[in-house]
Protein backbone atom coordinates (compact mmCIF):
# COMPACT_ATOMS: atom_id res chain seq x y z
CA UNK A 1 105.45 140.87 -30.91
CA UNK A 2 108.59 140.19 -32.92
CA UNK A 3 111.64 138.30 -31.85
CA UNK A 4 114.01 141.50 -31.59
CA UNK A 5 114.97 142.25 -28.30
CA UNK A 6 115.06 145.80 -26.72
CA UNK A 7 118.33 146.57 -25.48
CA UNK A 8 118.00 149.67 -22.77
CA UNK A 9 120.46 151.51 -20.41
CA UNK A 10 119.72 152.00 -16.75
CA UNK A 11 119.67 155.76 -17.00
CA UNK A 12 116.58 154.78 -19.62
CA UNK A 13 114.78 152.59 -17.44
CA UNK A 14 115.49 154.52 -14.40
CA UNK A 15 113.10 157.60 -15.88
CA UNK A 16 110.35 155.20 -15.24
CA UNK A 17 110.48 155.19 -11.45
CA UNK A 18 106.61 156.02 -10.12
CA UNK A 19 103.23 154.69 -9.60
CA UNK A 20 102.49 155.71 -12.84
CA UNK A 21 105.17 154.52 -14.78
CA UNK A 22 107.34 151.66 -13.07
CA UNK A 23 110.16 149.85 -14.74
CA UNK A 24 112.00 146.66 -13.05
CA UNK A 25 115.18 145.02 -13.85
CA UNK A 26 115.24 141.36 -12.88
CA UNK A 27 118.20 138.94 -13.83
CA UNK A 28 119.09 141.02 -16.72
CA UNK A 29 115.00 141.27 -18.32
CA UNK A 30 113.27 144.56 -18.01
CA UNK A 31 109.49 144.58 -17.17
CA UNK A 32 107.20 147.32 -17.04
CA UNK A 33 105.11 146.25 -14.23
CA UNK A 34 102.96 149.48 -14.24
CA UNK A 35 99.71 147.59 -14.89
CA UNK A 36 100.32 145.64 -12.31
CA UNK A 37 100.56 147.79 -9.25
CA UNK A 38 97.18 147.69 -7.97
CA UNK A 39 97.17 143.95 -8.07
CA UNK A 40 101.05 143.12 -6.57
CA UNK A 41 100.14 141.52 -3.39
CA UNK A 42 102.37 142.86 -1.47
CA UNK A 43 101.09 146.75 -2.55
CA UNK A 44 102.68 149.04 -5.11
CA UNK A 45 105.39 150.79 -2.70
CA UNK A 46 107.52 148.05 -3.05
CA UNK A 47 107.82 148.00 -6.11
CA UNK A 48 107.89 151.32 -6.56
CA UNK A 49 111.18 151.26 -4.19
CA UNK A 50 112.99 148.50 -6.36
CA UNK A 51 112.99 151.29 -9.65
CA UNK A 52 116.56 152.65 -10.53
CA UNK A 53 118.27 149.34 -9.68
CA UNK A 54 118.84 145.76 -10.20
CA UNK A 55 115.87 144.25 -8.11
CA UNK A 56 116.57 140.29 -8.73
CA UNK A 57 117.98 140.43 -5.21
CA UNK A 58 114.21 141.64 -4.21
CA UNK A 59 112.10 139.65 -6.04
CA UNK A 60 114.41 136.39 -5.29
CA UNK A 61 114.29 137.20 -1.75
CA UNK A 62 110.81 136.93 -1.24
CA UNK A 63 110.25 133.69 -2.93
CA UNK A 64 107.88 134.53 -5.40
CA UNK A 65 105.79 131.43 -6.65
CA UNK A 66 106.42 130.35 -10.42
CA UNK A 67 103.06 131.73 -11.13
CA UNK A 68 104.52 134.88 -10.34
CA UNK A 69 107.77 134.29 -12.79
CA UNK A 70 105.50 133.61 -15.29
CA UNK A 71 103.91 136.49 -15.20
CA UNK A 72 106.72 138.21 -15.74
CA UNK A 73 106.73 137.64 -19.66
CA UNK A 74 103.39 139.84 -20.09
CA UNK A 75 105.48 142.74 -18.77
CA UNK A 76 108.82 142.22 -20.51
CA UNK A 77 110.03 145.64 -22.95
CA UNK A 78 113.90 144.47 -23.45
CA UNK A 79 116.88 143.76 -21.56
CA UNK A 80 119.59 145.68 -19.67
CA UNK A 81 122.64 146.50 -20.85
CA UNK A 82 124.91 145.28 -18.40
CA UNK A 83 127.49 147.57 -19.02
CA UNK A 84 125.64 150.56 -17.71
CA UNK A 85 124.63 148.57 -14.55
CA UNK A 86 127.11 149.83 -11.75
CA UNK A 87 129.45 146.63 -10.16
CA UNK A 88 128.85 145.44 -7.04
CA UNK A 89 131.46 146.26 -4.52
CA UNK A 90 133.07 143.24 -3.97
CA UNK A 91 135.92 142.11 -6.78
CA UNK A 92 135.95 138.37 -6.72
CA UNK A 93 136.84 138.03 -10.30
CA UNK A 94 134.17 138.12 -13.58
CA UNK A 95 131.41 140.18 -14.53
CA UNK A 96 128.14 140.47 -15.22
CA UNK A 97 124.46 138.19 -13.55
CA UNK A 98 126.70 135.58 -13.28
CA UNK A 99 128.72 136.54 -10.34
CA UNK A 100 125.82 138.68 -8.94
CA UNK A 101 123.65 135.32 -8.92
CA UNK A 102 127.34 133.33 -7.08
CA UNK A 103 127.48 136.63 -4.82
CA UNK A 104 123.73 136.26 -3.93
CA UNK A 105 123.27 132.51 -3.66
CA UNK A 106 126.46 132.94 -1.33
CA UNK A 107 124.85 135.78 0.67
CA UNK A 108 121.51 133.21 1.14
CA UNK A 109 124.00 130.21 2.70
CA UNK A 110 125.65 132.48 4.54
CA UNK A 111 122.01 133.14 6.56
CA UNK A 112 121.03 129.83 6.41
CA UNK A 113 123.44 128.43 7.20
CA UNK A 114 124.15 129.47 10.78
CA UNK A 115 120.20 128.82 11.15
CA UNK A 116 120.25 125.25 10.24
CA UNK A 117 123.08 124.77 12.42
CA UNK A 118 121.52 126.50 15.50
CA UNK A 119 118.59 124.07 15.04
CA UNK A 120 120.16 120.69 14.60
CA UNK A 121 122.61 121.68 17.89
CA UNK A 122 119.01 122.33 19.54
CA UNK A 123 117.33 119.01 18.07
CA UNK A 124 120.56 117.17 19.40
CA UNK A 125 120.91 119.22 23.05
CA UNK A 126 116.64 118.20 23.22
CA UNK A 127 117.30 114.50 22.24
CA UNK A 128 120.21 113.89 24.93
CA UNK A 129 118.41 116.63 27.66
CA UNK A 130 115.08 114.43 27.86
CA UNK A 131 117.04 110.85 27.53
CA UNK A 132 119.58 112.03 30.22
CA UNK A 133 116.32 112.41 32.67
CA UNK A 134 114.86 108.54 31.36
């Protein structure tokens, strides 16, 4: 276990893209997650289906518990270079996780954000609707 780190394309980790050999990229880290297939929770086709990509959008989305972020670091091999990960679409300036974590912490408010408004104008119609009938 030394201190070097592994520095690995995406065309590298993409080769390991199957139940029996499945690579993930998350926020930058690579993790060979392989031995943990059987036990992922939420079954190995999942994962399976995050291969050959970034998958930090996926595994932030769910909300995994910090349990599961720590578990992480048993299945580390190296990290991406960034430079063979394809940019996003959208050109807002600066490269890298940085403005992929900005684009997806954006992408979050812009769902919640509606929602939380939707419920307070229901909380505040409910409020006046059943002191209007007092």
């Amino acid at each position: 276990m030394g201190s070097e780190s592994r520095i690995l394309s995406l065309d590298e980790v993409s080769k390991h893209d199957n139940k029996n050999d499945c690579w993930l990229i998350i926020s930058g880290k690579v993790y060979n997650i392989t031995p943990f297939l059987d036990d992922h929770p939420g079954g190995d086709e999942v994962l399976v289906l995050a291969t050959k990509k970034d998958a930090t959008e996926d595994f932030e989305d769910v909300g995994h518990s910090q349990n599961a972020r720590d578990m992480l670091k048993d299945y580390y091999v190296g990290d991406i270079d960034i430079n063979t990960m394809p940019h996003k679409g959208k050109s807002s300036g600066g490269s890298g996780s940085g403005s992929q974590q900005a684009s997806s912490g954006s992408s979050m408010l812009m769902f919640v954000l509606p929602l939380l408004v939707l419920v307070l104008a229901y909380g505040v119609y409910n409020h006046f609707a059943n002191h209007a009938s007092v």
